[in-house]
N, C-alpha and C. Protein backbone atom coordinates (compact mmCIF):
# COMPACT_ATOMS: atom_id res chain seq x y z
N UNK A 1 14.74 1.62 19.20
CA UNK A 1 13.44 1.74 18.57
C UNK A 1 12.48 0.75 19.23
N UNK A 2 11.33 1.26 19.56
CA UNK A 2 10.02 0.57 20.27
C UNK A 2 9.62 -0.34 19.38
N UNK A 3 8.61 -1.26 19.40
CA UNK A 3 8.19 -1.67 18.39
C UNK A 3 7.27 -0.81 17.59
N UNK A 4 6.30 0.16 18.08
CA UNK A 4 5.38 1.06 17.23
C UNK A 4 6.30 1.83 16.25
N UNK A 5 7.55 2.23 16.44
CA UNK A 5 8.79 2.92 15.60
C UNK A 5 8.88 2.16 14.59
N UNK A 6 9.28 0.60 14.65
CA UNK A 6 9.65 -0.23 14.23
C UNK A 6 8.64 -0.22 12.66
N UNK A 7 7.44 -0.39 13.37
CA UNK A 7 6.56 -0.91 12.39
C UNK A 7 6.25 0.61 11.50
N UNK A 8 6.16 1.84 12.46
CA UNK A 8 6.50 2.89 11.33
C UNK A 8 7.63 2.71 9.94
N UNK A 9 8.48 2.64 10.29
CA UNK A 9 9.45 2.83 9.71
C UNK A 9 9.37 1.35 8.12
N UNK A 10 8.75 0.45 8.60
CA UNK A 10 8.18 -0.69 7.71
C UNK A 10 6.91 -0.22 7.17
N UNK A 11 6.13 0.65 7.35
CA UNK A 11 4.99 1.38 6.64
C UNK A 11 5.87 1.91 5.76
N UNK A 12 6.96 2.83 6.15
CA UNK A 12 7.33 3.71 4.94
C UNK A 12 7.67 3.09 3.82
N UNK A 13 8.34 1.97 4.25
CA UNK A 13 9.57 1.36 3.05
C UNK A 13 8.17 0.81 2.48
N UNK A 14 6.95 0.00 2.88
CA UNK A 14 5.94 -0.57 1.83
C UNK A 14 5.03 0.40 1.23
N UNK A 15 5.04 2.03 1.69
CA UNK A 15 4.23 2.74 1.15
C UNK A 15 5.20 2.80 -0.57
N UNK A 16 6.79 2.81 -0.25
CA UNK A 16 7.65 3.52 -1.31
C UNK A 16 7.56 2.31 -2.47
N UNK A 17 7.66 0.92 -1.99
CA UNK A 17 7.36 0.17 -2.20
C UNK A 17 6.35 -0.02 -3.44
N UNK A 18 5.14 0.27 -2.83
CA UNK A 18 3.95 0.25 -3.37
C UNK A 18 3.43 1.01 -4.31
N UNK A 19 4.26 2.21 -4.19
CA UNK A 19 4.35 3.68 -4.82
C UNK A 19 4.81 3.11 -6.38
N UNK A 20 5.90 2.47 -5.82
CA UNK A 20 6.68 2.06 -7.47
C UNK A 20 6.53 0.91 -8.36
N UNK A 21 5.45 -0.16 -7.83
CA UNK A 21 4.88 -0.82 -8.23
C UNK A 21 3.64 0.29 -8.62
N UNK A 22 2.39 0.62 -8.18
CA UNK A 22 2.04 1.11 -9.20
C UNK A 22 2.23 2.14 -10.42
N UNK A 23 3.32 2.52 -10.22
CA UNK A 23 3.71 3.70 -10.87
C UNK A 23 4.56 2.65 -12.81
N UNK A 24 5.14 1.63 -11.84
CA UNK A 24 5.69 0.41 -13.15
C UNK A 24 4.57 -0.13 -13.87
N UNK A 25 3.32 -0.21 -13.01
CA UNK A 25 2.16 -0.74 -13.91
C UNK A 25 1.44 -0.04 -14.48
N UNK A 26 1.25 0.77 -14.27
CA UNK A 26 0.42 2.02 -15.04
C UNK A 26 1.51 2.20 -15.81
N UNK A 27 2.51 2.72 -16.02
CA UNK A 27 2.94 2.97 -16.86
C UNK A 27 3.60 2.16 -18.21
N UNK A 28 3.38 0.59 -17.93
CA UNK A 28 3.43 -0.58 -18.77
C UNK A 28 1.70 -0.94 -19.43
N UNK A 29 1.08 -0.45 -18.89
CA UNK A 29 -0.60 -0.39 -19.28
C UNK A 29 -1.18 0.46 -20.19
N UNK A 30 -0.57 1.43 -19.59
CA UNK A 30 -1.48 3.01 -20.23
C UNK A 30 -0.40 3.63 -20.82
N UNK A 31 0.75 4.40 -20.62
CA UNK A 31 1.64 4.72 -21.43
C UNK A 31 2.79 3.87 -22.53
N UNK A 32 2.63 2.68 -21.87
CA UNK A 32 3.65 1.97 -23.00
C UNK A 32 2.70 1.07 -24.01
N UNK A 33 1.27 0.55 -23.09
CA UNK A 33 0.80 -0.23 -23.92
C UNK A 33 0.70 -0.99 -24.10
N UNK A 34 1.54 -2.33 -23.21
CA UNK A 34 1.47 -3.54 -23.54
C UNK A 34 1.88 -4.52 -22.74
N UNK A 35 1.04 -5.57 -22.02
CA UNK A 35 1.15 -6.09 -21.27
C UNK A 35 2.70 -7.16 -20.98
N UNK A 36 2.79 -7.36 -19.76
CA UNK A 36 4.00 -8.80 -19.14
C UNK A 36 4.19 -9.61 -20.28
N UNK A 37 4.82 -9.68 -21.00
CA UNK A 37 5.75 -10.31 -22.12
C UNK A 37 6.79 -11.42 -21.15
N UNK A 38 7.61 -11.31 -20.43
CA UNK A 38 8.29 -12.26 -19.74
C UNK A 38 8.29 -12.58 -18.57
N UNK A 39 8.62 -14.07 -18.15
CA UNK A 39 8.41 -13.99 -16.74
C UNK A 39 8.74 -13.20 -15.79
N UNK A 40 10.15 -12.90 -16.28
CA UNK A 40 10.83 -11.48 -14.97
C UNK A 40 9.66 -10.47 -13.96
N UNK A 41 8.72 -10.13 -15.41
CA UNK A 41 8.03 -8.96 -15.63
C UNK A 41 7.00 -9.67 -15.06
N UNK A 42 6.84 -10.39 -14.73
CA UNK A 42 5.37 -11.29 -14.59
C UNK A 42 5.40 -11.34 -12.65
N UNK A 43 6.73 -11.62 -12.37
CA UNK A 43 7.22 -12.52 -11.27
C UNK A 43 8.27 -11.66 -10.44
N UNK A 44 8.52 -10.29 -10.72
CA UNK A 44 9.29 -9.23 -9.83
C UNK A 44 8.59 -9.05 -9.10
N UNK A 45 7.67 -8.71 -9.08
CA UNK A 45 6.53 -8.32 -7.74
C UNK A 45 6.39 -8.97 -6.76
N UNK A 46 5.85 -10.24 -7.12
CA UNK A 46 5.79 -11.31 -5.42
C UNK A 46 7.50 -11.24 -5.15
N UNK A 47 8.27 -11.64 -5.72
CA UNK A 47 9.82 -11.65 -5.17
C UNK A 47 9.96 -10.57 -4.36
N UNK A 48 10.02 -9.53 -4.69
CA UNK A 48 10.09 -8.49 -4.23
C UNK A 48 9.63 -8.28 -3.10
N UNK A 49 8.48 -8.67 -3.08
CA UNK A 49 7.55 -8.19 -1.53
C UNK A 49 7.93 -9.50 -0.63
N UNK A 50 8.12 -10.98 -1.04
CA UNK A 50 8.85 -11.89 -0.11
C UNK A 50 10.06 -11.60 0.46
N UNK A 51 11.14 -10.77 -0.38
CA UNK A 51 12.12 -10.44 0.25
C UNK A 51 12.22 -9.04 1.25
N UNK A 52 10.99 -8.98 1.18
CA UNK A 52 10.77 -7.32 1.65
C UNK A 52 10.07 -7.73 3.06
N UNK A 53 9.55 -8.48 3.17
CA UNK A 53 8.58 -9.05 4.30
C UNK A 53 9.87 -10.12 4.95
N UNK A 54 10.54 -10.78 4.53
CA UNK A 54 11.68 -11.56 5.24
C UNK A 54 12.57 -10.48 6.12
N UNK A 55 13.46 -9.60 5.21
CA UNK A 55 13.83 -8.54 5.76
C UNK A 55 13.51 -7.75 7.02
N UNK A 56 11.92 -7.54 6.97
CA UNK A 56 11.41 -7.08 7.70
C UNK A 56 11.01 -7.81 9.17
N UNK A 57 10.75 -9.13 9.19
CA UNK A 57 10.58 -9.88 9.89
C UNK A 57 12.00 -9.60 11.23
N UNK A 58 12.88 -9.74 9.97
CA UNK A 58 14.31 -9.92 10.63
C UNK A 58 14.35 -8.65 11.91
N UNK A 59 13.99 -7.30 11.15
CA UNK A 59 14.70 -6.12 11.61
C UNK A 59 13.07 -5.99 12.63
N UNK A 60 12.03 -6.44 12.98
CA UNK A 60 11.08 -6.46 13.82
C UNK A 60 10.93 -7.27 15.01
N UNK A 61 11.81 -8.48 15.08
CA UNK A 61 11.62 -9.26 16.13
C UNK A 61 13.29 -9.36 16.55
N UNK A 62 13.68 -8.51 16.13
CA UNK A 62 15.64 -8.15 16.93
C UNK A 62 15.39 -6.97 17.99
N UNK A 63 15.45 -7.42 19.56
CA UNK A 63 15.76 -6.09 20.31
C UNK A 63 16.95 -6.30 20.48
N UNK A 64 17.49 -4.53 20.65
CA UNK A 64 18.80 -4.41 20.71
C UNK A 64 19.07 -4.48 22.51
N UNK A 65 18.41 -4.71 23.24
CA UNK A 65 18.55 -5.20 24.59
C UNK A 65 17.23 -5.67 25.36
N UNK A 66 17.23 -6.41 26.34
CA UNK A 66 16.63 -6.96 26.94
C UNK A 66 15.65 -5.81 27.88
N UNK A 67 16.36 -4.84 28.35
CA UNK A 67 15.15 -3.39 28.92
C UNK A 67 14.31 -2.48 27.59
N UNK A 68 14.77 -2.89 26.92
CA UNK A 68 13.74 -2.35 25.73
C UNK A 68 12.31 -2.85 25.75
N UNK A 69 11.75 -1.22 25.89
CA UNK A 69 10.51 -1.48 26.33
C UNK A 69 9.32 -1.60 24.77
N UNK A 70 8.22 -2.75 25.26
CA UNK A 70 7.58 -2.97 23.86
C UNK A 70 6.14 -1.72 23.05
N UNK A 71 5.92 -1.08 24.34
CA UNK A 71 5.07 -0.21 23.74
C UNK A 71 4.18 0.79 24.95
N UNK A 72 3.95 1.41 25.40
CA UNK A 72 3.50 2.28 26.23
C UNK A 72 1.96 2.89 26.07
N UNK A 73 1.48 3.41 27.09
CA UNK A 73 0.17 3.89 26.70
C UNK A 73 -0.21 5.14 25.63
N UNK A 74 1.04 5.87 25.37
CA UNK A 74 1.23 6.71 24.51
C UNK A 74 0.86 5.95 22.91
N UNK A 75 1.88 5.16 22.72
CA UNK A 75 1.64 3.99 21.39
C UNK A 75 0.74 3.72 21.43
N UNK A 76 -0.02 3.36 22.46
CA UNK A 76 -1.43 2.48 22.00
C UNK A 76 -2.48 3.86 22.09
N UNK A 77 -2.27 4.82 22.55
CA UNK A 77 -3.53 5.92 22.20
C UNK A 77 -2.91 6.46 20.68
N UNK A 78 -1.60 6.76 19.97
CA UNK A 78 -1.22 6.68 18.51
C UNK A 78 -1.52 5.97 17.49
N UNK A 79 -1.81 4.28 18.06
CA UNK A 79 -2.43 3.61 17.27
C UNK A 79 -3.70 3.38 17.10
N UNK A 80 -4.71 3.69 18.21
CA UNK A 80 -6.11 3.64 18.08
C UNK A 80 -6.06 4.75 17.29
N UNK A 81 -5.92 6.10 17.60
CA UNK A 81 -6.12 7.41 16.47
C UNK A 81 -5.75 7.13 15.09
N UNK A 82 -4.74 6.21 14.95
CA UNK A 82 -3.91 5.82 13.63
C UNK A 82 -5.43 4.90 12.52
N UNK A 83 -5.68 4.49 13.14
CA UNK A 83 -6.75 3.36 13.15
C UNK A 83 -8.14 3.85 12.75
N UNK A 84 -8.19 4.78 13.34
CA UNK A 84 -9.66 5.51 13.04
C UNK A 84 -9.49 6.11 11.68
N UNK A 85 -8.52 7.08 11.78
CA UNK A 85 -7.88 8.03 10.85
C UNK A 85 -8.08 7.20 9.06
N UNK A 86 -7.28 5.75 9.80
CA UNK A 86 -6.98 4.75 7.96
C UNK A 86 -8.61 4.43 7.58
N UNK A 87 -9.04 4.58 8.60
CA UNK A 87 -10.76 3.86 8.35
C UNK A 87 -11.61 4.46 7.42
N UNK A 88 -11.46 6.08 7.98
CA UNK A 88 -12.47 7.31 7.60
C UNK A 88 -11.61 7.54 6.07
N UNK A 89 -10.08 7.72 6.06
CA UNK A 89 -9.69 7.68 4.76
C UNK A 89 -9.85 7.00 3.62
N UNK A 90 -9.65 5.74 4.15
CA UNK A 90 -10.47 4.91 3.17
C UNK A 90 -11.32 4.82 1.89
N UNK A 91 -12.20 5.00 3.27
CA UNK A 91 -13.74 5.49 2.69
C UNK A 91 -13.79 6.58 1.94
N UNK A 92 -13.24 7.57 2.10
CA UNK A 92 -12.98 8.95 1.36
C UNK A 92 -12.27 8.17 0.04
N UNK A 93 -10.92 7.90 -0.06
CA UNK A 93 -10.33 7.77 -1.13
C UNK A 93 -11.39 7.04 -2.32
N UNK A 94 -12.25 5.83 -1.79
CA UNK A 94 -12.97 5.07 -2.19
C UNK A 94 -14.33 5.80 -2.81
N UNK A 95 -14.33 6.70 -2.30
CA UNK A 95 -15.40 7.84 -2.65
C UNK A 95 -15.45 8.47 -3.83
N UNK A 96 -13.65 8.89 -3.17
CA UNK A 96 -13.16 9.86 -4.70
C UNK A 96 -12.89 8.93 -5.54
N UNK A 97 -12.46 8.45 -6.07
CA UNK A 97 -11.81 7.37 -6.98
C UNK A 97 -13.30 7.03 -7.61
N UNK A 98 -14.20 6.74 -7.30
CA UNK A 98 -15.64 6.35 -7.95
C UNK A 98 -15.90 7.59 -8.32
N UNK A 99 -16.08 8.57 -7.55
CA UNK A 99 -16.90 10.13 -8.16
C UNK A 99 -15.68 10.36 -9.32
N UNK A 100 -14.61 10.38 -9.21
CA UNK A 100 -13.87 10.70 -10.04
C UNK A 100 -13.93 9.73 -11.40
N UNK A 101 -14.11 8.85 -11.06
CA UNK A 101 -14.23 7.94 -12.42
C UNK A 101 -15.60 8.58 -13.34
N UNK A 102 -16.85 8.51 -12.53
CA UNK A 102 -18.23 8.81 -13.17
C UNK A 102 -17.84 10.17 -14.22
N UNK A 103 -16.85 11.26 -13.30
CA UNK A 103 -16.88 12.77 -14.02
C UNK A 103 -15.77 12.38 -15.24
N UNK A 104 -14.82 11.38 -15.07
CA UNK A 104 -14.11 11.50 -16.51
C UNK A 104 -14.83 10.73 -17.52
N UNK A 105 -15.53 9.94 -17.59
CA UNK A 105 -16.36 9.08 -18.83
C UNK A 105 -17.48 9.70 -18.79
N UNK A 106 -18.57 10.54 -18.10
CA UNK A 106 -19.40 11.05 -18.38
C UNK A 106 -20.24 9.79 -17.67
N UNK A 107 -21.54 9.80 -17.24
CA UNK A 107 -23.04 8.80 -17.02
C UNK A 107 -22.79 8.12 -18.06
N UNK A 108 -22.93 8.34 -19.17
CA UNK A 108 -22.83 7.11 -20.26
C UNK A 108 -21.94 6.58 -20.64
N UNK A 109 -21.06 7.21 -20.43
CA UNK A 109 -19.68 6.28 -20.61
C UNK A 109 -19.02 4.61 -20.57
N UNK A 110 -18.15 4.15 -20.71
CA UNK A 110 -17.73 2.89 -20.56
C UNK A 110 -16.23 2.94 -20.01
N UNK A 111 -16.23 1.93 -18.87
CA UNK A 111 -15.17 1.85 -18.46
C UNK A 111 -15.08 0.37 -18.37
N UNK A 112 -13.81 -0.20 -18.54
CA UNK A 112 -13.44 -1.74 -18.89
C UNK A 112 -14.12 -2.32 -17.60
N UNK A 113 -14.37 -3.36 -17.63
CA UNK A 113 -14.25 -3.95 -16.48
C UNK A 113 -13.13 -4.81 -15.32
N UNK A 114 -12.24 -4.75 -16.09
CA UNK A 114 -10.80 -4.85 -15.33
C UNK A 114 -10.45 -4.06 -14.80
N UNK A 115 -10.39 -2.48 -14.89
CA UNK A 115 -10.31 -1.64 -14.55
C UNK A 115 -10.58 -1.62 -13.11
N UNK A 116 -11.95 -2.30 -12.39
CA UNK A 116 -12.24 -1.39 -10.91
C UNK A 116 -11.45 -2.82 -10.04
N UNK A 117 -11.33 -3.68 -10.32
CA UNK A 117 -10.20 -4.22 -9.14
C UNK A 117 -9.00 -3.85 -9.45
N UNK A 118 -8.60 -2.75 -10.07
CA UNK A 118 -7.37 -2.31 -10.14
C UNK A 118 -7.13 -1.29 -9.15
N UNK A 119 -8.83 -0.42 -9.58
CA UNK A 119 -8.66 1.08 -8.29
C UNK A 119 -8.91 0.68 -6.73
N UNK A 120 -9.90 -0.61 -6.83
CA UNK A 120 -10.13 -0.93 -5.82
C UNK A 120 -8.84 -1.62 -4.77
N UNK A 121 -7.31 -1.98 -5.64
CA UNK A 121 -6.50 -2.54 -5.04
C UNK A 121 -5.54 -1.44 -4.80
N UNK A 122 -5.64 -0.39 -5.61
CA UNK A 122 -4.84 0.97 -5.21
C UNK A 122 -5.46 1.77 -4.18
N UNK A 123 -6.50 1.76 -3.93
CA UNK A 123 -7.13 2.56 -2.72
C UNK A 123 -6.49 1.65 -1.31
N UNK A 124 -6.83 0.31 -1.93
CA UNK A 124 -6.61 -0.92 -0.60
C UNK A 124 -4.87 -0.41 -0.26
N UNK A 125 -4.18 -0.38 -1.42
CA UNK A 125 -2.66 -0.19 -0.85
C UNK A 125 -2.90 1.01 -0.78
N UNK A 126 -2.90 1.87 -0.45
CA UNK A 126 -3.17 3.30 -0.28
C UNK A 126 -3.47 3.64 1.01
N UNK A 127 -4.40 2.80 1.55
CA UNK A 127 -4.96 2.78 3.41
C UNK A 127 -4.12 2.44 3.74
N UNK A 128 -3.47 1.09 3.54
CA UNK A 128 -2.42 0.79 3.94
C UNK A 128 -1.12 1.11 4.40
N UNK A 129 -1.23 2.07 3.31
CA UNK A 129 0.46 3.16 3.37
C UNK A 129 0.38 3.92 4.53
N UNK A 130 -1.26 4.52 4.57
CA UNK A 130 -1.50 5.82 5.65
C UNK A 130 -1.81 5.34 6.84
């Protein structure tokens, strides 16, 4: 594995990652109702992603031989396209996520104010993933 493989393959595991962290918080918020009661619950998350980023470190800077090549002009025209692609999405997701908010509360509506650094950090992990 090249390194551009490499770092694919570490997108996936933090998209799945990321997937199930928000999927544990929303569903401790909005369907159960009630906020981090213990530290566990408070303090799984950074653990999690330290041991996930150590891991990763490990399995990113191991070549399995010395002619292993680090990246080619192919990779780097994959990653500029990759690059453009997360940019323009972004912006889209960031789009929808606001238009979509306005159409479920209506113009007059109220939405918490805790609420938008929440969408704003799910869009952020969201580019990220893609």
């Amino acid at each position: 594995m090249n390194r551009t493989q490499k770092g694919a393959v570490f997108n996936l595991i933090v998209m799945l990652f990321n997937v199930l962290v928000l999927v544990f918080v929303f569903t401790e918020l909005f369907v159960i109702k009630r906020f981090f009661k213990s530290p566990w619950e408070k303090f799984w998350v950074p653990v999690a992603a330290l041991l996930l980023f150590a891991v990763f470190t490990i399995f990113y800077y191991r070549r399995q031989s010395r002619l292993e090549v680090e990246s080619d002009e192919r990779d780097n025209i994959i990653k500029r396209n990759a690059g453009l692609i997360c940019f323009v999405l972004t912006w889209v997701m960031l789009g929808i996520s606001t238009i979509t908010l306005q159409f479920s509360v209506g113009i007059e509506g109220c939405i918490p104010l805790w609420l938008f650094p929440f969408i704003n950090l799910s869009v952020l992990l969201l580019s990220i993933c893609f």
